[in-house]
PDB file of N, CA and C in Angstrom:
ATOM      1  N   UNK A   1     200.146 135.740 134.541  1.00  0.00           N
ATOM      2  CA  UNK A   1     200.029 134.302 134.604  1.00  0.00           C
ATOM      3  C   UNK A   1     199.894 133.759 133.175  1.00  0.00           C
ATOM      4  N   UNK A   2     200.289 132.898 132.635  1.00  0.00           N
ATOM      5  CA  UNK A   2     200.472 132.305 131.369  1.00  0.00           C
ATOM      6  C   UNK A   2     199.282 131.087 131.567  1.00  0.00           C
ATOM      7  N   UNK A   3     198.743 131.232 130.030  1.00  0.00           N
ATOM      8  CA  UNK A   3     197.992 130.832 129.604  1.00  0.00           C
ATOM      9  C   UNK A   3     197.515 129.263 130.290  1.00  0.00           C
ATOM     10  N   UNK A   4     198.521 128.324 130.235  1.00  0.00           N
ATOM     11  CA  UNK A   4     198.723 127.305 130.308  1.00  0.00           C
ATOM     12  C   UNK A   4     198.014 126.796 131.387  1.00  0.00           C
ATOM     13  N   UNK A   5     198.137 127.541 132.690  1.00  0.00           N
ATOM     14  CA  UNK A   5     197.906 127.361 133.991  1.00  0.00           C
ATOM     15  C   UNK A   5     196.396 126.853 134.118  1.00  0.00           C
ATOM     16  N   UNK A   6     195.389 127.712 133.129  1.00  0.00           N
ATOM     17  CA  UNK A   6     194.011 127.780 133.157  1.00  0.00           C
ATOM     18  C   UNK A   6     193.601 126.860 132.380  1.00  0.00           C
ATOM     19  N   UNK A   7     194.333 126.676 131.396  1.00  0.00           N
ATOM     20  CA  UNK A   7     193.848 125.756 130.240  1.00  0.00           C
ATOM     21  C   UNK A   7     193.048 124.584 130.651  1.00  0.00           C
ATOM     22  N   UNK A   8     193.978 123.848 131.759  1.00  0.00           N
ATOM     23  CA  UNK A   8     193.248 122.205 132.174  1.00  0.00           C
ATOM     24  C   UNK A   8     191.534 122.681 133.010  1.00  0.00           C
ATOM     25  N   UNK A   9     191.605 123.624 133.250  1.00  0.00           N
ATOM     26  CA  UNK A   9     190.231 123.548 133.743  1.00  0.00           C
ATOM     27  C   UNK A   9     189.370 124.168 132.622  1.00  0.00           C
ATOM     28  N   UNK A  10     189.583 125.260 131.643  1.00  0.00           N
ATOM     29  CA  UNK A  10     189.088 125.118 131.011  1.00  0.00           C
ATOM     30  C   UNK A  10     188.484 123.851 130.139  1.00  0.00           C
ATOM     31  N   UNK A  11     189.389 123.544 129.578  1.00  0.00           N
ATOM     32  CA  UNK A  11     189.341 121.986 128.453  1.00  0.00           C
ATOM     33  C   UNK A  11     188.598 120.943 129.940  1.00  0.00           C
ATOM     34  N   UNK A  12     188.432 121.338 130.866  1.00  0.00           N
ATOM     35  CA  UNK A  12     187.659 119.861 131.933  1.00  0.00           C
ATOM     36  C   UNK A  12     186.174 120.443 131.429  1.00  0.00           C
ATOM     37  N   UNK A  13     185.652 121.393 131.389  1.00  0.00           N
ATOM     38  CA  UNK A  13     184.332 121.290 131.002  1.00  0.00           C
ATOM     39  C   UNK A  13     183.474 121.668 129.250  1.00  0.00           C
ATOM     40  N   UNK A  14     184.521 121.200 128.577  1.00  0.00           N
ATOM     41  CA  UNK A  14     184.069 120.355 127.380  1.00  0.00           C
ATOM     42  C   UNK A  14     184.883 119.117 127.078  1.00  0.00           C
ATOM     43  N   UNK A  15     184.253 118.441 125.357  1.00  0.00           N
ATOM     44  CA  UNK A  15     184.591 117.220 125.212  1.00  0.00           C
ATOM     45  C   UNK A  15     185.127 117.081 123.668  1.00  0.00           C
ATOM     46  N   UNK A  16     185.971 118.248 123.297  1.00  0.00           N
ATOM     47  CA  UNK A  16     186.272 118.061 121.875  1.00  0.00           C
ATOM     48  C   UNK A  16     187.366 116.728 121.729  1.00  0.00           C
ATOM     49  N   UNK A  17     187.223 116.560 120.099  1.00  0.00           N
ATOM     50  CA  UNK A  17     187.696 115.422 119.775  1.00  0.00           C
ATOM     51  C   UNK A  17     189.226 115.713 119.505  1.00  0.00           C
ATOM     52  N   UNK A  18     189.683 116.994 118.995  1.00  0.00           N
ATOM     53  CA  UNK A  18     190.439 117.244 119.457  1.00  0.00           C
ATOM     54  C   UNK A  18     190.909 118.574 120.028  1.00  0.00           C
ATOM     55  N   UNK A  19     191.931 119.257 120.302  1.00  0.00           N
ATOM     56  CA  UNK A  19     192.676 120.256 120.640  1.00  0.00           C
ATOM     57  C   UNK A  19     193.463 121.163 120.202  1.00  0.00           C
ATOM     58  N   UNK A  20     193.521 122.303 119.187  1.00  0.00           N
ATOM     59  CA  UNK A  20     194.066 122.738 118.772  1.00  0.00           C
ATOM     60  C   UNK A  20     194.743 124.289 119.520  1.00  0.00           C
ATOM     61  N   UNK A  21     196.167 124.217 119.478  1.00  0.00           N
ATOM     62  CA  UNK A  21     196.779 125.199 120.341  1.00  0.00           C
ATOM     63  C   UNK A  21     198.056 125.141 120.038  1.00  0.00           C
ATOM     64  N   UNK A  22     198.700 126.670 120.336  1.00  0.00           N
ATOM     65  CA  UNK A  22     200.322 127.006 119.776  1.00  0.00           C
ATOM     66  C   UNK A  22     201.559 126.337 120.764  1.00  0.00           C
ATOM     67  N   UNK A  23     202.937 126.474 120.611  1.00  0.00           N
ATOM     68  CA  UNK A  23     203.608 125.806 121.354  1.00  0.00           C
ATOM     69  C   UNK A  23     203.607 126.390 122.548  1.00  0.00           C
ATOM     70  N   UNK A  24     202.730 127.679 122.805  1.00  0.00           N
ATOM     71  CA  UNK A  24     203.252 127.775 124.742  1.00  0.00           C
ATOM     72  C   UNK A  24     202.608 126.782 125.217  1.00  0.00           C
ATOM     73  N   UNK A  25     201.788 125.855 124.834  1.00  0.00           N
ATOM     74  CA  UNK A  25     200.516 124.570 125.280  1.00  0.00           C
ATOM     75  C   UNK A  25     201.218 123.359 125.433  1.00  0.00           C
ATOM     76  N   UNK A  26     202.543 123.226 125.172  1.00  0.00           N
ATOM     77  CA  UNK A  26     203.327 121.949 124.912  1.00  0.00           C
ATOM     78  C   UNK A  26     203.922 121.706 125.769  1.00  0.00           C
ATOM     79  N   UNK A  27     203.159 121.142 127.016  1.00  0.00           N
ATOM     80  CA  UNK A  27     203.684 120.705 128.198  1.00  0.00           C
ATOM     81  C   UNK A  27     203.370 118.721 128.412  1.00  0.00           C
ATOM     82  N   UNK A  28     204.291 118.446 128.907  1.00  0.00           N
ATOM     83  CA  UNK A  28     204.062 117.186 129.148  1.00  0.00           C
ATOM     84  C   UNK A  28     202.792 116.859 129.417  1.00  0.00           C
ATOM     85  N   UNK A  29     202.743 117.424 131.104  1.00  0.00           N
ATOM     86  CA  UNK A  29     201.171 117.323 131.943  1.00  0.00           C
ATOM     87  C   UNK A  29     199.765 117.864 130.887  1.00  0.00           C
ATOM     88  N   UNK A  30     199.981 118.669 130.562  1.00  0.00           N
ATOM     89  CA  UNK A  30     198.828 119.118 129.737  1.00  0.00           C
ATOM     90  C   UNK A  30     198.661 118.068 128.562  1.00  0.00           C
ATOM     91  N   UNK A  31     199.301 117.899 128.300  1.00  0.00           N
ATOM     92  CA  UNK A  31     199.069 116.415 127.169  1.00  0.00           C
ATOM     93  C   UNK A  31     198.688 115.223 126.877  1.00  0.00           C
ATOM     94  N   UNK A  32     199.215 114.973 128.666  1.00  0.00           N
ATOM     95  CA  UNK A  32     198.675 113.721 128.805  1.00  0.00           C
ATOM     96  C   UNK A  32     197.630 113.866 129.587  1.00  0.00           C
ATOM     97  N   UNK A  33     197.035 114.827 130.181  1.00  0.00           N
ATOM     98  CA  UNK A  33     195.913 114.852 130.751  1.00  0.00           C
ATOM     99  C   UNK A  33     194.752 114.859 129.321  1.00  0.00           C
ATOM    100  N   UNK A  34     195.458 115.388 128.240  1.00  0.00           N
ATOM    101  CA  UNK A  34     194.320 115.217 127.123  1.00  0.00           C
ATOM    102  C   UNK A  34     194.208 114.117 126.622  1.00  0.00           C
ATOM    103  N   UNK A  35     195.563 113.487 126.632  1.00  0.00           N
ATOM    104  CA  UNK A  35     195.373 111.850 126.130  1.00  0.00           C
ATOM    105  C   UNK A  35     194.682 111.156 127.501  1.00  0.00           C
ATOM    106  N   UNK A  36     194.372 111.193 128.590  1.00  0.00           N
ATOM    107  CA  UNK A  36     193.515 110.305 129.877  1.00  0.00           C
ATOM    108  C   UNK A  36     192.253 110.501 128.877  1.00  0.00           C
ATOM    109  N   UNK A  37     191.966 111.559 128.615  1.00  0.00           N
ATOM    110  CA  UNK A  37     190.425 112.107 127.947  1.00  0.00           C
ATOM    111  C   UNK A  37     189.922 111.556 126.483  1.00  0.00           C
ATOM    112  N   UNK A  38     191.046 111.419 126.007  1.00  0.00           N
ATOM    113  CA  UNK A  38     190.924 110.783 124.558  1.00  0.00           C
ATOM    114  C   UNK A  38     190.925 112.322 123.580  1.00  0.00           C
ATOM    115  N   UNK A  39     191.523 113.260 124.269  1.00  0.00           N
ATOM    116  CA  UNK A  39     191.305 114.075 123.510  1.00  0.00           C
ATOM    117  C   UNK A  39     192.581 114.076 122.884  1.00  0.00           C
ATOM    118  N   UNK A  40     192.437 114.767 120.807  1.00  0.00           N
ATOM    119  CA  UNK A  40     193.740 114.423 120.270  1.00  0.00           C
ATOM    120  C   UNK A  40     194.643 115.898 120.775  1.00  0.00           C
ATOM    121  N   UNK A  41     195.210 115.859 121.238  1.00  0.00           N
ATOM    122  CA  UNK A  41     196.347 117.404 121.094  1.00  0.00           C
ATOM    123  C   UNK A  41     197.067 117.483 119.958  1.00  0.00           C
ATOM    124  N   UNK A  42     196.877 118.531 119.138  1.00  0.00           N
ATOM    125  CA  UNK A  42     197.173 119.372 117.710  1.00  0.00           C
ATOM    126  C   UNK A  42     197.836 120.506 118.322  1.00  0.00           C
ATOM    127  N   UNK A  43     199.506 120.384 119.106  1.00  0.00           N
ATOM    128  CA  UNK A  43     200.003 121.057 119.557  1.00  0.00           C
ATOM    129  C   UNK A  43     201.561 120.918 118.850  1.00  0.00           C
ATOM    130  N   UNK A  44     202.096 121.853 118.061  1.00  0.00           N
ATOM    131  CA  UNK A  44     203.614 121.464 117.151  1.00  0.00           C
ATOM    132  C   UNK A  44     204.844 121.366 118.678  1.00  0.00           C
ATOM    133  N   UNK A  45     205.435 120.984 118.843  1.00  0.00           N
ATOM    134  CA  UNK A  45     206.217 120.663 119.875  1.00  0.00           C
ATOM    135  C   UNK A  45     207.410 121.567 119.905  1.00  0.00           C
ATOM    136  N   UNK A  46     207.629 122.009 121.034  1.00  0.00           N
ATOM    137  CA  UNK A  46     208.379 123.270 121.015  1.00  0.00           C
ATOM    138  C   UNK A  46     209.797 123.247 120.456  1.00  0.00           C
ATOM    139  N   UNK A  47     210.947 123.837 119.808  1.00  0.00           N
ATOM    140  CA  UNK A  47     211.703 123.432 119.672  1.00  0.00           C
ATOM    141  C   UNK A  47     212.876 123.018 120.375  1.00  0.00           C
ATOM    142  N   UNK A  48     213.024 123.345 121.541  1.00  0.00           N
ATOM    143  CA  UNK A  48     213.621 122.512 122.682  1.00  0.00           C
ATOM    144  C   UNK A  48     213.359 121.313 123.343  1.00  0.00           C
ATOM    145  N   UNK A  49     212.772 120.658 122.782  1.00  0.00           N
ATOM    146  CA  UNK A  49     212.034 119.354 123.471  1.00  0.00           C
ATOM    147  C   UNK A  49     213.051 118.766 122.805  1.00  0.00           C
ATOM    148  N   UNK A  50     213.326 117.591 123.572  1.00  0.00           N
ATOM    149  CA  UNK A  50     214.468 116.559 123.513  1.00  0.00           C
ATOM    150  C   UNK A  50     213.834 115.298 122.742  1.00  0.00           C
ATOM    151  N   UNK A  51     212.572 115.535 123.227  1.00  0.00           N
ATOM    152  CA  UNK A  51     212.177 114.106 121.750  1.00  0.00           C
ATOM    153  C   UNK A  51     210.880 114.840 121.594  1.00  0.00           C
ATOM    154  N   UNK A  52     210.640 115.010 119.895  1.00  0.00           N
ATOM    155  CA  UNK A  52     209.871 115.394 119.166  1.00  0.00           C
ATOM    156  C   UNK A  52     208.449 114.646 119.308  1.00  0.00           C
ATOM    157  N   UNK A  53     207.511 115.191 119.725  1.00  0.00           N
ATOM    158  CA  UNK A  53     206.011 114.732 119.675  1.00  0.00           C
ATOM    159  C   UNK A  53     205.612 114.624 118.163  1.00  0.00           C
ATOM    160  N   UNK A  54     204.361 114.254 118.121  1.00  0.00           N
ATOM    161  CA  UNK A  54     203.637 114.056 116.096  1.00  0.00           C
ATOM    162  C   UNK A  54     202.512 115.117 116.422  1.00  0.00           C
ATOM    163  N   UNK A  55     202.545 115.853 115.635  1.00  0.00           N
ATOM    164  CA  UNK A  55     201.563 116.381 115.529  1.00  0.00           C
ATOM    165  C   UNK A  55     201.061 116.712 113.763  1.00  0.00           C
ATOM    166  N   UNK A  56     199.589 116.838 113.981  1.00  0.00           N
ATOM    167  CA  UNK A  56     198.968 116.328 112.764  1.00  0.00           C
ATOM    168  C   UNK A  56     198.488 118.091 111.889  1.00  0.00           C
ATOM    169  N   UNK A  57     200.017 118.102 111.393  1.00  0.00           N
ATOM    170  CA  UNK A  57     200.078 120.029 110.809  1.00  0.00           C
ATOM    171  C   UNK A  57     199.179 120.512 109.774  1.00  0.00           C
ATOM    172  N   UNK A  58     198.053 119.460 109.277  1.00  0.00           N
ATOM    173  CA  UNK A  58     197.074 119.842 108.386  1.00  0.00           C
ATOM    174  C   UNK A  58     195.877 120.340 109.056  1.00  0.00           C
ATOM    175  N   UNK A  59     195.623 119.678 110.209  1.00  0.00           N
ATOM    176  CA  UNK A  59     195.160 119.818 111.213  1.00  0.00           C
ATOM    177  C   UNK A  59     194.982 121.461 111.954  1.00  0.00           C
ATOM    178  N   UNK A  60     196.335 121.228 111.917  1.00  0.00           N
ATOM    179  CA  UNK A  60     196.879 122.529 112.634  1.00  0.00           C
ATOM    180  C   UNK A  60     196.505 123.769 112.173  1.00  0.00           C
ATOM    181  N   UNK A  61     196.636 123.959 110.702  1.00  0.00           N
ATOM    182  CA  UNK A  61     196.056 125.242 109.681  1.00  0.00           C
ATOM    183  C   UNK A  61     194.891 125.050 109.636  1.00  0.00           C
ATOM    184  N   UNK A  62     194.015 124.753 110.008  1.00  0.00           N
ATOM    185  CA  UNK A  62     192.709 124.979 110.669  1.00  0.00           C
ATOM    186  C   UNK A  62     192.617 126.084 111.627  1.00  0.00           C
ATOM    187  N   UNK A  63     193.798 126.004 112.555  1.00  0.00           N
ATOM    188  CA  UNK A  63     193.687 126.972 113.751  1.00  0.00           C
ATOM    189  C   UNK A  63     193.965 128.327 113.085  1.00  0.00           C
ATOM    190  N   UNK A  64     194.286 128.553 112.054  1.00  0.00           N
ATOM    191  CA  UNK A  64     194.155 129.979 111.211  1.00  0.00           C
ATOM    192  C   UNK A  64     192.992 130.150 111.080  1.00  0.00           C
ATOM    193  N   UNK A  65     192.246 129.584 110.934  1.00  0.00           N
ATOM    194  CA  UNK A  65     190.533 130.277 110.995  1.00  0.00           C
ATOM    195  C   UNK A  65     190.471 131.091 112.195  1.00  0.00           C
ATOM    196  N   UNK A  66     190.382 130.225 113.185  1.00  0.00           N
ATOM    197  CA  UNK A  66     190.133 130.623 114.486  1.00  0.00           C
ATOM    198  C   UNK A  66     190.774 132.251 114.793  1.00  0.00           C
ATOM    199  N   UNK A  67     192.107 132.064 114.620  1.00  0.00           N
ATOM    200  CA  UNK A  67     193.087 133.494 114.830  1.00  0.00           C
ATOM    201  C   UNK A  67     192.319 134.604 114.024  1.00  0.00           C
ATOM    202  N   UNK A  68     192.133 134.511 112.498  1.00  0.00           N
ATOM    203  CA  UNK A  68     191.263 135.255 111.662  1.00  0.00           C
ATOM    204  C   UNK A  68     190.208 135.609 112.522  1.00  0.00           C
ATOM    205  N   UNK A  69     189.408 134.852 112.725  1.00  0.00           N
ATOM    206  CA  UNK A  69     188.071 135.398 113.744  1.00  0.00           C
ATOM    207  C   UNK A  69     188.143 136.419 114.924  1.00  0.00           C
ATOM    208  N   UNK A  70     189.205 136.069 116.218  1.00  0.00           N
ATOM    209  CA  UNK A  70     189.379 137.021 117.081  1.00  0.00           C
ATOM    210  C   UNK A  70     189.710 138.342 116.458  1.00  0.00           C
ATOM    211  N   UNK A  71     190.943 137.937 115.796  1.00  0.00           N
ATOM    212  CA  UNK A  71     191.186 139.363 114.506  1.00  0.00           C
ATOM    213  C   UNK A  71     189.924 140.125 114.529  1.00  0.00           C
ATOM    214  N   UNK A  72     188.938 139.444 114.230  1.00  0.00           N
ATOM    215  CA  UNK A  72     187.875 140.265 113.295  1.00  0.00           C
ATOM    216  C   UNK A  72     186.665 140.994 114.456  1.00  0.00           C
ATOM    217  N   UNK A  73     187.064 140.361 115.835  1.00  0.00           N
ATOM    218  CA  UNK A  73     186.076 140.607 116.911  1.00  0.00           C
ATOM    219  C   UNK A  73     186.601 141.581 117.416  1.00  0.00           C
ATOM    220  N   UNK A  74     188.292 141.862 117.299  1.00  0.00           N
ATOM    221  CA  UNK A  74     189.158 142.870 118.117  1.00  0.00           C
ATOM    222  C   UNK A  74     188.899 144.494 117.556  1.00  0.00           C
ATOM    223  N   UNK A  75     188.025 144.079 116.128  1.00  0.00           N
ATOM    224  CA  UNK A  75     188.094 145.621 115.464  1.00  0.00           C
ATOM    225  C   UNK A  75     186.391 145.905 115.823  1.00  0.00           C
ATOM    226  N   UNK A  76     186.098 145.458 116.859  1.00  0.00           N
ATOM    227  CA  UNK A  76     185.087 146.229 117.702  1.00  0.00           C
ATOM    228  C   UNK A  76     185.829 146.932 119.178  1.00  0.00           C
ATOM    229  N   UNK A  77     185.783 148.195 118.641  1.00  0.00           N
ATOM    230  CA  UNK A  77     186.323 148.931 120.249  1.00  0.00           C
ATOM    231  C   UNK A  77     185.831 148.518 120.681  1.00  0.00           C
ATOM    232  N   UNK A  78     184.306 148.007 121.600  1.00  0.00           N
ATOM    233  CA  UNK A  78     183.544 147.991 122.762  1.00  0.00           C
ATOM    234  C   UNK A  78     184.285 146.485 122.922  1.00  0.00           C
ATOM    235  N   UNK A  79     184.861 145.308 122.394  1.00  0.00           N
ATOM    236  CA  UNK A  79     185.303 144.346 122.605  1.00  0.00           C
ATOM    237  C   UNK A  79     186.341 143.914 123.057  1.00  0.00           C
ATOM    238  N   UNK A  80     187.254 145.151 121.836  1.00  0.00           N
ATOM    239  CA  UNK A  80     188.569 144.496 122.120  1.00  0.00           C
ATOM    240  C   UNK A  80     189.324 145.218 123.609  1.00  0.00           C
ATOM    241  N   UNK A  81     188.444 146.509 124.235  1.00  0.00           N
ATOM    242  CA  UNK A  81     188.684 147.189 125.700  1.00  0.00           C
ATOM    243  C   UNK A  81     187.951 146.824 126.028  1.00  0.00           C
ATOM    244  N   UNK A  82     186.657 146.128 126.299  1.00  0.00           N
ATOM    245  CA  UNK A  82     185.682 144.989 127.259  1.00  0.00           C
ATOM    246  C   UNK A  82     185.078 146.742 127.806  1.00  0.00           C
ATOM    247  N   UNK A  83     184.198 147.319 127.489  1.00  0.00           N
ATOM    248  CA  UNK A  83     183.787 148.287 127.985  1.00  0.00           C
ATOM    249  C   UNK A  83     182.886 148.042 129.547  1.00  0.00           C
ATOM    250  N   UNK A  84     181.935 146.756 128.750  1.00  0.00           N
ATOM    251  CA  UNK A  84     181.252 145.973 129.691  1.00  0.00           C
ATOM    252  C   UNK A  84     181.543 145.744 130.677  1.00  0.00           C
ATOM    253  N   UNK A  85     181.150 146.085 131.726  1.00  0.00           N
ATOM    254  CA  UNK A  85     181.455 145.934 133.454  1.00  0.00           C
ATOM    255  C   UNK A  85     181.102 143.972 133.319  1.00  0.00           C
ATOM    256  N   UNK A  86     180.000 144.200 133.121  1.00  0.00           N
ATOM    257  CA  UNK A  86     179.264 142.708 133.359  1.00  0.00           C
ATOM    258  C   UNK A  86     179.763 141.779 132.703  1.00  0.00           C
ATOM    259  N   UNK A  87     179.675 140.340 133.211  1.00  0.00           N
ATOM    260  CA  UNK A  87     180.022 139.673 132.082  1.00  0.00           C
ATOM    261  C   UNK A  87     178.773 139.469 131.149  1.00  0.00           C
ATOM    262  N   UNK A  88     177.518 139.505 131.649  1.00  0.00           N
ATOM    263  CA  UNK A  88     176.348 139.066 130.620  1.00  0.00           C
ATOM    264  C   UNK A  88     176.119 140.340 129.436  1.00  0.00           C
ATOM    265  N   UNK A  89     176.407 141.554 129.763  1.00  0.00           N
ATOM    266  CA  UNK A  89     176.659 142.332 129.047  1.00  0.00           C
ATOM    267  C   UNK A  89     177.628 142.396 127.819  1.00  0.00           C
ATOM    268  N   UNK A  90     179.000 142.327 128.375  1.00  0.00           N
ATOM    269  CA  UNK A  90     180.162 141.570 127.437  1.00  0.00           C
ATOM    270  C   UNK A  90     179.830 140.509 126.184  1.00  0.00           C
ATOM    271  N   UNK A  91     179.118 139.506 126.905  1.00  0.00           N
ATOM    272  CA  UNK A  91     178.675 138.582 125.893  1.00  0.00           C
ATOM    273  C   UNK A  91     177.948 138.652 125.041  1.00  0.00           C
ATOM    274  N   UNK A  92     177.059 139.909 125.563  1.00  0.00           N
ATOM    275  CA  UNK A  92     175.624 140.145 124.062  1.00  0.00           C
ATOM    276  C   UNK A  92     176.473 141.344 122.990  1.00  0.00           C
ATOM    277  N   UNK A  93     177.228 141.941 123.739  1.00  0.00           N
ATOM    278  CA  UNK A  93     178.386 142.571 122.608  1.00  0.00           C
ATOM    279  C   UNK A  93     178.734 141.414 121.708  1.00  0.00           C
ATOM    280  N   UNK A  94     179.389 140.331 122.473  1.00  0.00           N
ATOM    281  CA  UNK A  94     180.135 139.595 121.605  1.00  0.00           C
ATOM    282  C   UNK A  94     179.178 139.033 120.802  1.00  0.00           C
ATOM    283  N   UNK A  95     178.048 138.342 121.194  1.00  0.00           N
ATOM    284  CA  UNK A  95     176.970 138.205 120.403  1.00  0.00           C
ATOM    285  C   UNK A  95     176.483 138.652 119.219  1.00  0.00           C
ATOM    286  N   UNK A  96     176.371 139.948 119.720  1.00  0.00           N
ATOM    287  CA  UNK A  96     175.865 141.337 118.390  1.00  0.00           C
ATOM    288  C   UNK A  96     177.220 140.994 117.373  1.00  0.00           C
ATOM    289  N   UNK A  97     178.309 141.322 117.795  1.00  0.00           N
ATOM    290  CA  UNK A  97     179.948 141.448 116.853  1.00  0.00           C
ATOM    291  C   UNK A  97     180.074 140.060 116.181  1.00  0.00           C
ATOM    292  N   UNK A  98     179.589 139.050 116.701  1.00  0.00           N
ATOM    293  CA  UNK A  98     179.971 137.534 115.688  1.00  0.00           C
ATOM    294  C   UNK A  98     178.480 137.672 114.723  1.00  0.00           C
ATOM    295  N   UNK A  99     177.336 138.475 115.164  1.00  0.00           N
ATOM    296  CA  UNK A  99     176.385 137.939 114.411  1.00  0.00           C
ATOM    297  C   UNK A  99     176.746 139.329 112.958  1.00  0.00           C
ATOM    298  N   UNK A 100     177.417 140.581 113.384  1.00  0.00           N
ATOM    299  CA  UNK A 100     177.800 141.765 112.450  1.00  0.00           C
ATOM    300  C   UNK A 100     178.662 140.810 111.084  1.00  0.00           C
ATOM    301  N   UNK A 101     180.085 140.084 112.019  1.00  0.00           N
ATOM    302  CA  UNK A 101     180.960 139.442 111.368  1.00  0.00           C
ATOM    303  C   UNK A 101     180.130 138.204 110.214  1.00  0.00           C
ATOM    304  N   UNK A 102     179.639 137.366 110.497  1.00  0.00           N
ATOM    305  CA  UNK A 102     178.676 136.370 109.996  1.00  0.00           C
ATOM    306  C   UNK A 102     178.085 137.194 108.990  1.00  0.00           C
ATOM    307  N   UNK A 103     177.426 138.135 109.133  1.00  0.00           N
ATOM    308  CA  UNK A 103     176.677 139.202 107.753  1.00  0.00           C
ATOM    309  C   UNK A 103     177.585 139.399 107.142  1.00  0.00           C
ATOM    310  N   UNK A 104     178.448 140.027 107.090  1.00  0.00           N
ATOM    311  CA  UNK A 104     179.565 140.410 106.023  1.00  0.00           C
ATOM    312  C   UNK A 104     179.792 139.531 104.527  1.00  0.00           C
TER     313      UNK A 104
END
């Protein structure tokens, strides 16, 4: 199942100002459900789209942080194979691994 599908319920229970995400995210519906919200979408528009959306690409290289980070969570075996049955378990891994990463 592709990403996309989950996204709107994810993004329903927070309230960022805006949205940052790659072109599989560049769907009509998903867009304008972020504009009902006031949320900005920082999504580059795919290159088959018949009329070009704006998106704000300074913006956008921000979302290289983000990518850097998972990067850096994936070079924990116990993370990047979820050893953790549990999810509350899972999370104090991830916990422990962002607070390892942060020391560095």
């Amino acid at each position: 199942m592709h990403d996309i599908k989950e996204a709107e319920g994810l993004v329903a229970q927070i309230e960022p100002q805006a949205l940052l995400a790659d072109k599989g995210y560049d769907s009509d519906e998903f867009v304008e459900s972020l504009g009902l919200r006031s949320i900005t979408p920082v999504i580059p528009p795919k290159s088959n789209r018949k009329t070009k959306r704006q998106c704000d690409f300074a913006l956008y290289c921000e979302r290289n942080l983000i990518e850097k980070f998972f990067n850096l969570l994936k070079q924990f075996r116990g993370i990047a194979t979820r050893y953790e049955k549990t999810a509350r378990n899972f999370l104090a891994g991830v916990h422990l691994a962002c607070a390892l990463v942060w020391l560095k």
